[in-house]
N, C-alpha and C. Protein backbone atom coordinates (compact mmCIF):
# COMPACT_ATOMS: atom_id res chain seq x y z
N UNK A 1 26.11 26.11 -37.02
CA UNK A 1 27.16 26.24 -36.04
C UNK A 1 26.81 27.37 -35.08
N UNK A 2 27.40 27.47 -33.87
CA UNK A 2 26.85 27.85 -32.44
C UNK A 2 27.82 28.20 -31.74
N UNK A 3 27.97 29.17 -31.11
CA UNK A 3 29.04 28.99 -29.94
C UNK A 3 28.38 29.21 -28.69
N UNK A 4 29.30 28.24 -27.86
CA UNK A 4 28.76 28.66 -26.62
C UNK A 4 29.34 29.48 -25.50
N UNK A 5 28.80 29.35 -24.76
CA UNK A 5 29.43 30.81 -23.29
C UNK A 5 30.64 29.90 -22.61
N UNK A 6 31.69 30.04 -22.93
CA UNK A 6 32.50 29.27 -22.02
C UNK A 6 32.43 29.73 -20.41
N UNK A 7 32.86 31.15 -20.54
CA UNK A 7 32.84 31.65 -19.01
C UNK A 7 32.40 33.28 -19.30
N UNK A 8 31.95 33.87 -17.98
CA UNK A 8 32.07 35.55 -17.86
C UNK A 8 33.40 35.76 -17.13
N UNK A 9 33.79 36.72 -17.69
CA UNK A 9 34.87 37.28 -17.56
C UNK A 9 34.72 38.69 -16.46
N UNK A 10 35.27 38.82 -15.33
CA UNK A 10 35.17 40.13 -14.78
C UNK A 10 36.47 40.00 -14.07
N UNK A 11 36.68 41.75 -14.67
CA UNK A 11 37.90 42.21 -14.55
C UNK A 11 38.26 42.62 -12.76
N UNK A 12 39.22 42.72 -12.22
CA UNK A 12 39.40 42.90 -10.79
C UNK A 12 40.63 43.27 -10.69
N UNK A 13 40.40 43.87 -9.27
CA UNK A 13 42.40 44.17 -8.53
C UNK A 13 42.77 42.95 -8.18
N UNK A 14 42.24 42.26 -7.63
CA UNK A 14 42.40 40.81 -6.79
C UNK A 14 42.16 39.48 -7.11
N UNK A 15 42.19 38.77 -7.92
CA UNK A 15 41.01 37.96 -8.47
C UNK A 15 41.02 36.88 -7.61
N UNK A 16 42.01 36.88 -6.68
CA UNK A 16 41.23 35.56 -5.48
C UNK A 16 40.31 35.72 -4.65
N UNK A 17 40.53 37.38 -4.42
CA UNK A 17 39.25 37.94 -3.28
C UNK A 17 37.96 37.93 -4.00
N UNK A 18 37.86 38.31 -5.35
CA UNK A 18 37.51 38.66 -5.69
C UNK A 18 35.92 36.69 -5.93
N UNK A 19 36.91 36.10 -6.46
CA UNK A 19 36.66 34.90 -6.74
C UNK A 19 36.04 34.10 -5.41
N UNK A 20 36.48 34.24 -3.73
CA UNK A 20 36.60 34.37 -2.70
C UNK A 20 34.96 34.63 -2.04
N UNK A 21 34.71 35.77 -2.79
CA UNK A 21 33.02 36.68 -2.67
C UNK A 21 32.34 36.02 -3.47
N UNK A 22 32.40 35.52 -4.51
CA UNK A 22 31.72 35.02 -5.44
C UNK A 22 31.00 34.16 -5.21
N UNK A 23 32.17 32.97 -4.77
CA UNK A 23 32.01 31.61 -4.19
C UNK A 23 31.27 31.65 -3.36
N UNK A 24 31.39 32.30 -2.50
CA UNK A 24 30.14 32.72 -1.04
C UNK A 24 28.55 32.49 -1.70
N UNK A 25 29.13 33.90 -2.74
CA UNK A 25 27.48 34.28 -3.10
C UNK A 25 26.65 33.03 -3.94
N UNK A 26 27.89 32.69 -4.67
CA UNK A 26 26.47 31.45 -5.14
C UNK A 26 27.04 29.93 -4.67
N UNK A 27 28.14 29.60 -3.38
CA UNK A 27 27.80 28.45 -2.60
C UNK A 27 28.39 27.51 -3.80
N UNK A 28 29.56 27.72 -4.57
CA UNK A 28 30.13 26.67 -5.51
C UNK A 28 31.61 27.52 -5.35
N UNK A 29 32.57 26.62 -5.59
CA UNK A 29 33.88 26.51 -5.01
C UNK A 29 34.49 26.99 -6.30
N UNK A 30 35.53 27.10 -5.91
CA UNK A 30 37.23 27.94 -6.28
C UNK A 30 37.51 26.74 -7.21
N UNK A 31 38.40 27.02 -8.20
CA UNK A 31 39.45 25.65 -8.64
C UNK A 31 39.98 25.55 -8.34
N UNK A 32 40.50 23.84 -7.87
CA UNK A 32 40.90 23.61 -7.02
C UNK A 32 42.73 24.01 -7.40
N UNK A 33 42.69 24.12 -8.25
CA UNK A 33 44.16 24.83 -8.50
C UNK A 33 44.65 26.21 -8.41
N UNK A 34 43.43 26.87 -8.35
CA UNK A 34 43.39 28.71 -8.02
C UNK A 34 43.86 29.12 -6.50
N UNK A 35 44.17 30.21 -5.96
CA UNK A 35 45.04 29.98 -4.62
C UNK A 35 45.17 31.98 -5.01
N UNK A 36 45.79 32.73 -3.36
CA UNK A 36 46.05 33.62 -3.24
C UNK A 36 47.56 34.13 -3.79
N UNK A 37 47.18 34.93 -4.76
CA UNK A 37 47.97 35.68 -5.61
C UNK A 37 47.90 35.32 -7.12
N UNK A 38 46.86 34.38 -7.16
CA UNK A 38 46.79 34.12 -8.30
C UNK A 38 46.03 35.29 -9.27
N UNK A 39 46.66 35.49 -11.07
CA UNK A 39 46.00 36.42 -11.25
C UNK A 39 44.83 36.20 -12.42
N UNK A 40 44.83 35.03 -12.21
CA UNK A 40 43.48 34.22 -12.83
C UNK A 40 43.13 33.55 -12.17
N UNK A 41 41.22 33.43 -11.55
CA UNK A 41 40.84 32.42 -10.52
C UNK A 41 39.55 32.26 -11.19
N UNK A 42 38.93 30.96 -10.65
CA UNK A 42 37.75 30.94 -11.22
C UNK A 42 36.70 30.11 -10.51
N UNK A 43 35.26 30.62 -10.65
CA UNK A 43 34.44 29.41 -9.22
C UNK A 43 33.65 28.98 -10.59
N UNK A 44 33.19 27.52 -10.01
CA UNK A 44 33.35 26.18 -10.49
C UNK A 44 31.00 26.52 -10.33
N UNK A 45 30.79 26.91 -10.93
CA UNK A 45 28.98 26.74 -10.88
C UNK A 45 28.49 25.66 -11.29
N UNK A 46 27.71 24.69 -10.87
CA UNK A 46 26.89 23.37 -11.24
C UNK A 46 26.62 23.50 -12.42
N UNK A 47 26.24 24.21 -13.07
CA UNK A 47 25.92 24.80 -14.51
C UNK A 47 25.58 25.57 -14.77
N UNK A 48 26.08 26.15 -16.35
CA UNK A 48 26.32 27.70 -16.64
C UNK A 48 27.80 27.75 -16.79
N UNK A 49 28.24 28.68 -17.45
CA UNK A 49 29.57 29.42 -17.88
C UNK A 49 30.32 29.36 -16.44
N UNK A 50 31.23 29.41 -16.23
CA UNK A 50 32.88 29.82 -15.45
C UNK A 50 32.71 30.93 -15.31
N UNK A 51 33.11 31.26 -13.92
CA UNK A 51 32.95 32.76 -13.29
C UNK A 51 34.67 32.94 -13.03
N UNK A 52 34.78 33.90 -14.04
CA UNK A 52 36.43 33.77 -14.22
C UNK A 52 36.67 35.45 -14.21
N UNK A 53 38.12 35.58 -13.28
CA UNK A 53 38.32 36.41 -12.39
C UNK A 53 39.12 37.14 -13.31
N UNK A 54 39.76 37.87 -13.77
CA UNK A 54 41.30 38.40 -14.76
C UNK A 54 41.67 39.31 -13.65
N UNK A 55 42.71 39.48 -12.95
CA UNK A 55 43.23 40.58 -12.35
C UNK A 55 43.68 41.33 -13.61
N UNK A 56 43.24 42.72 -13.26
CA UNK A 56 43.95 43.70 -13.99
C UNK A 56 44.35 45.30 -13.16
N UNK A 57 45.03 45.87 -14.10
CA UNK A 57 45.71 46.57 -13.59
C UNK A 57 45.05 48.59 -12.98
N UNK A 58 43.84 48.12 -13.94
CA UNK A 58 43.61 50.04 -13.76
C UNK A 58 42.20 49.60 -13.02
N UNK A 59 41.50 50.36 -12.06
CA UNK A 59 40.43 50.21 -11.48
C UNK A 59 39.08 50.67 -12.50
N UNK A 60 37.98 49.73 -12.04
CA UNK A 60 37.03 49.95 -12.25
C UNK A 60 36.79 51.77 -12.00
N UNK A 61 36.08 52.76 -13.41
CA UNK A 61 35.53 53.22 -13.41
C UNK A 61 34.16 54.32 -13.87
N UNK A 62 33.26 52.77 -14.61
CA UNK A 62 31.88 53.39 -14.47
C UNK A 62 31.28 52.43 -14.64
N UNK A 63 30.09 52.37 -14.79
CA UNK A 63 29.17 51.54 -14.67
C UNK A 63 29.34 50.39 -15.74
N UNK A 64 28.94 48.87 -15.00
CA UNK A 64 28.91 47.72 -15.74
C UNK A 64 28.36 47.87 -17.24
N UNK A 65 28.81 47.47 -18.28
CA UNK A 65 28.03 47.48 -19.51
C UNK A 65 27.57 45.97 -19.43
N UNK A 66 27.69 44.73 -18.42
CA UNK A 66 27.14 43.65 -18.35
C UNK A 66 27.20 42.85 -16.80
N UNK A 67 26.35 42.33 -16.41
CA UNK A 67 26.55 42.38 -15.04
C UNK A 67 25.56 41.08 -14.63
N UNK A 68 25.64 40.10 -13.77
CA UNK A 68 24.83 39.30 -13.17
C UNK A 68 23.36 39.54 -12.80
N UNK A 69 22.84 38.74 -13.05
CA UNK A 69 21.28 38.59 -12.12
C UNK A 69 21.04 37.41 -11.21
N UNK A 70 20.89 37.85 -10.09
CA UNK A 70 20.75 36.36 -8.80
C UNK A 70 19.47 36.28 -8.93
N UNK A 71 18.84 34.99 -8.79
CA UNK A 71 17.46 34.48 -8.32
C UNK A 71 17.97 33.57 -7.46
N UNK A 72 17.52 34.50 -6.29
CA UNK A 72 17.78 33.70 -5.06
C UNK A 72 16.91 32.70 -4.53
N UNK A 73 17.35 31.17 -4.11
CA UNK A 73 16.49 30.29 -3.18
C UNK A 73 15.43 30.37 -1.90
N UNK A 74 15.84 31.94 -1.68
CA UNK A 74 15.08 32.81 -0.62
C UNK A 74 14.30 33.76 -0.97
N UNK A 75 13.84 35.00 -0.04
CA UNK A 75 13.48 36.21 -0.82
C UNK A 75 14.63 36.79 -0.97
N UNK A 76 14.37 37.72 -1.91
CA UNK A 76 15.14 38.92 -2.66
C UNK A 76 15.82 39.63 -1.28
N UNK A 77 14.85 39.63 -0.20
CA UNK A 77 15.71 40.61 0.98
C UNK A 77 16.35 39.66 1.74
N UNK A 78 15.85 38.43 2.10
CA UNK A 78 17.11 38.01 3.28
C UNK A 78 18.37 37.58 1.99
N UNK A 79 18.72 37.25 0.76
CA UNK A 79 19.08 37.22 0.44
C UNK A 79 20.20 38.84 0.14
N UNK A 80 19.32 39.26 -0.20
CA UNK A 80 20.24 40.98 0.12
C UNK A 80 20.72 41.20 1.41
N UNK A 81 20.05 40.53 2.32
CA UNK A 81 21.09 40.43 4.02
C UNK A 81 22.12 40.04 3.80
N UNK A 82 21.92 38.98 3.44
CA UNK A 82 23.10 37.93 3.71
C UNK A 82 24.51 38.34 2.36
N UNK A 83 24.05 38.99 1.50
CA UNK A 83 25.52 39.47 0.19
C UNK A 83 25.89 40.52 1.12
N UNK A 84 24.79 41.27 1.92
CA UNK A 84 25.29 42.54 2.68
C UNK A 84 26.80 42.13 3.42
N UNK A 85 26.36 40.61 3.90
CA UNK A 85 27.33 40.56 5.14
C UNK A 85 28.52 39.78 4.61
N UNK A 86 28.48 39.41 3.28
CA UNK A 86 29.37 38.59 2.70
C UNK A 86 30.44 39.77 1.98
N UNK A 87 29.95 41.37 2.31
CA UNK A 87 30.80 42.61 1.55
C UNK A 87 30.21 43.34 0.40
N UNK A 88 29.16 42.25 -0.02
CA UNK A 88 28.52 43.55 -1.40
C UNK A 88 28.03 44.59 0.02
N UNK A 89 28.23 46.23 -1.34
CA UNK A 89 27.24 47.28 -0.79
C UNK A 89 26.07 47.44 -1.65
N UNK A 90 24.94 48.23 -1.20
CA UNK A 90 23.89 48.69 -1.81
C UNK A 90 23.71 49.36 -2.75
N UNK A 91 23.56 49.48 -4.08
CA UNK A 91 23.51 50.67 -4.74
C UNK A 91 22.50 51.92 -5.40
N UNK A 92 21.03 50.46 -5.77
CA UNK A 92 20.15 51.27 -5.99
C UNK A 92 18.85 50.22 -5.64
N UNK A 93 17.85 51.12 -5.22
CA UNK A 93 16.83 49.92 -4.73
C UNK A 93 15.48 50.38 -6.14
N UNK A 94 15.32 49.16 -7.13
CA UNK A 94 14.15 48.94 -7.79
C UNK A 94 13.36 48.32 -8.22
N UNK A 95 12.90 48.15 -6.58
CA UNK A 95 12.28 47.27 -6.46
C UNK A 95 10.34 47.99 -6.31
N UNK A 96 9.50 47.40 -6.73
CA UNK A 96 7.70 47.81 -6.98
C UNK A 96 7.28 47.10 -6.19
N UNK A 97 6.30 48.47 -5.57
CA UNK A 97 5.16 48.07 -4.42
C UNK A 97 4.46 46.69 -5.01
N UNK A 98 4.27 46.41 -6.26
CA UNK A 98 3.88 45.23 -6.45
C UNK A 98 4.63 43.76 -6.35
N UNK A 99 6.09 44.02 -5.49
CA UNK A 99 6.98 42.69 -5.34
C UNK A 99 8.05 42.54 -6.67
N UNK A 100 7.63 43.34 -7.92
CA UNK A 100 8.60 43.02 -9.06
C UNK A 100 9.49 43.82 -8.57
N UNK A 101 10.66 43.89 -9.98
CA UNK A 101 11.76 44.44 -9.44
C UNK A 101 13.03 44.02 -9.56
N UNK A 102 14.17 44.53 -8.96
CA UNK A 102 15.27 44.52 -8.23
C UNK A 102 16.23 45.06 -7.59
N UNK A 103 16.90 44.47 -6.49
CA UNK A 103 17.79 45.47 -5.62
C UNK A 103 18.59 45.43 -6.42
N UNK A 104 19.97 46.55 -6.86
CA UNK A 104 21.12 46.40 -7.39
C UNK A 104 22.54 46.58 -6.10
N UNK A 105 23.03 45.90 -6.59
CA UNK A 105 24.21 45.53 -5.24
C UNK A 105 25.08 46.02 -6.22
N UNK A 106 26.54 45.90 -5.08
CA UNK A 106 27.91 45.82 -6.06
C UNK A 106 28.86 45.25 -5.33
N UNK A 107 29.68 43.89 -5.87
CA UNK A 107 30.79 43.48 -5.34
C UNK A 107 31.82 44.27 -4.21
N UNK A 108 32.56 43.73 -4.10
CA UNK A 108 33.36 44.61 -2.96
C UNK A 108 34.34 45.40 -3.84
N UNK A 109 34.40 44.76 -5.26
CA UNK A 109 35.33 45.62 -6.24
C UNK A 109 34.59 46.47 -6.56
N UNK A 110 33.24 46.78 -6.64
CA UNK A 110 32.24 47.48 -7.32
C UNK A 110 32.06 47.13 -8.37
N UNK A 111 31.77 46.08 -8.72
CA UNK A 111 31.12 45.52 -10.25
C UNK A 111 29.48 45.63 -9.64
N UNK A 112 28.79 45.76 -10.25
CA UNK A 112 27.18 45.72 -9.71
C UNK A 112 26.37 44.35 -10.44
N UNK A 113 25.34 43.82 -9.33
CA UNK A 113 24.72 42.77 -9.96
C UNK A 113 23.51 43.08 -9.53
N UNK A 114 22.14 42.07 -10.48
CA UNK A 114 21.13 42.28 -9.24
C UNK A 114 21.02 41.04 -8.61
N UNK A 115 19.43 41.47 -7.69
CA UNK A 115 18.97 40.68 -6.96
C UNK A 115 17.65 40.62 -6.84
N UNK A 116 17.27 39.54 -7.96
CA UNK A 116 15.94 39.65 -8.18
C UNK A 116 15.20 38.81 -7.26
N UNK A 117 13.76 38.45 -7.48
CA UNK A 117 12.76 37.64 -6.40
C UNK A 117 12.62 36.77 -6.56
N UNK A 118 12.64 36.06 -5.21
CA UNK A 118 12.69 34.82 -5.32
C UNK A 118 12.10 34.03 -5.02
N UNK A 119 12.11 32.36 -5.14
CA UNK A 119 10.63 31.63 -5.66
C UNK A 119 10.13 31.62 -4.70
N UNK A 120 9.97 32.49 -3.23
CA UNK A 120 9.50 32.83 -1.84
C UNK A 120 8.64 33.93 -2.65
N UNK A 121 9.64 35.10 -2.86
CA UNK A 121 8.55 35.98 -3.47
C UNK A 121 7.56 36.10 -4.74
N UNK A 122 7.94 35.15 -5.37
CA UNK A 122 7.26 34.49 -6.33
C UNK A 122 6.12 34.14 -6.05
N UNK A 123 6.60 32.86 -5.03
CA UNK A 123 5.16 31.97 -4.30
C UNK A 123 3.88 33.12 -3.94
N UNK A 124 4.69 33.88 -3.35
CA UNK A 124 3.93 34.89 -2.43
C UNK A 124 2.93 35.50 -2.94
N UNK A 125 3.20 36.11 -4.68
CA UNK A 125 2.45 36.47 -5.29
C UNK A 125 1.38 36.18 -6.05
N UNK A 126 1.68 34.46 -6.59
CA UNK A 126 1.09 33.65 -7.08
C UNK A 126 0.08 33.26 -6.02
N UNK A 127 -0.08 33.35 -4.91
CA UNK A 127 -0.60 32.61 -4.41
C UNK A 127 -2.52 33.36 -3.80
């Protein structure tokens, strides 16, 4: 016997905004029953666990004890453009002169994820 990952759970002030950014970042939608003011929301990923929102009440404050990793369809940087403009900020860059690595971002709530390389920068290296 086994269990599996139903969903990740991250805690928020907002969980539609929150859910809102998400959706952006990985390009898969809201349920279709989730809506503003809701204090459970959740985006719907092709596969993999439920990205499920909990509004709660006291703010984030310290660092993630568990947190996302993106492998982006792009490189690692226009991909870090584009979360830039979707509201993540920057937090720490560790990323190696040799292309490994990753940028670390953080939601607009400040949850932090990374942003690792992608099969652009992959290719790049392999090649």
């Amino acid at each position: 016997m086994v269990s599996v990952v139903q969903n990740v759970a991250i805690d928020c002030a907002d969980a539609y905004e929150s859910a809102r950014f998400w959706s952006g970042v990985s390009g898969r939608p809201l349920h279709p029953q989730d809506g503003p003011g809701d204090r459970e929301t959740r985006v719907l990923p092709a596969e993999g666990p439920v990205l499920y929102f909990d509004q709660v009440p006291e703010a984030k404050t310290t660092k993630n004890r568990i947190h996302l990793c993106l492998r982006p369809e792009t490189s690692r940087e226009q991909e870090g453009e584009r979360l830039l403009g979707l509201g993540a900020t920057s937090v720490a860059d560790h990323r190696n002169p040799d292309g490994s690595g990753r940028a670390i971002l953080a939601d607009p709530e400040g949850n932090e994820f990374c942003v690792l390389r992608g099969d652009s920068d992959r290719a790049a290296v392999n090649s």
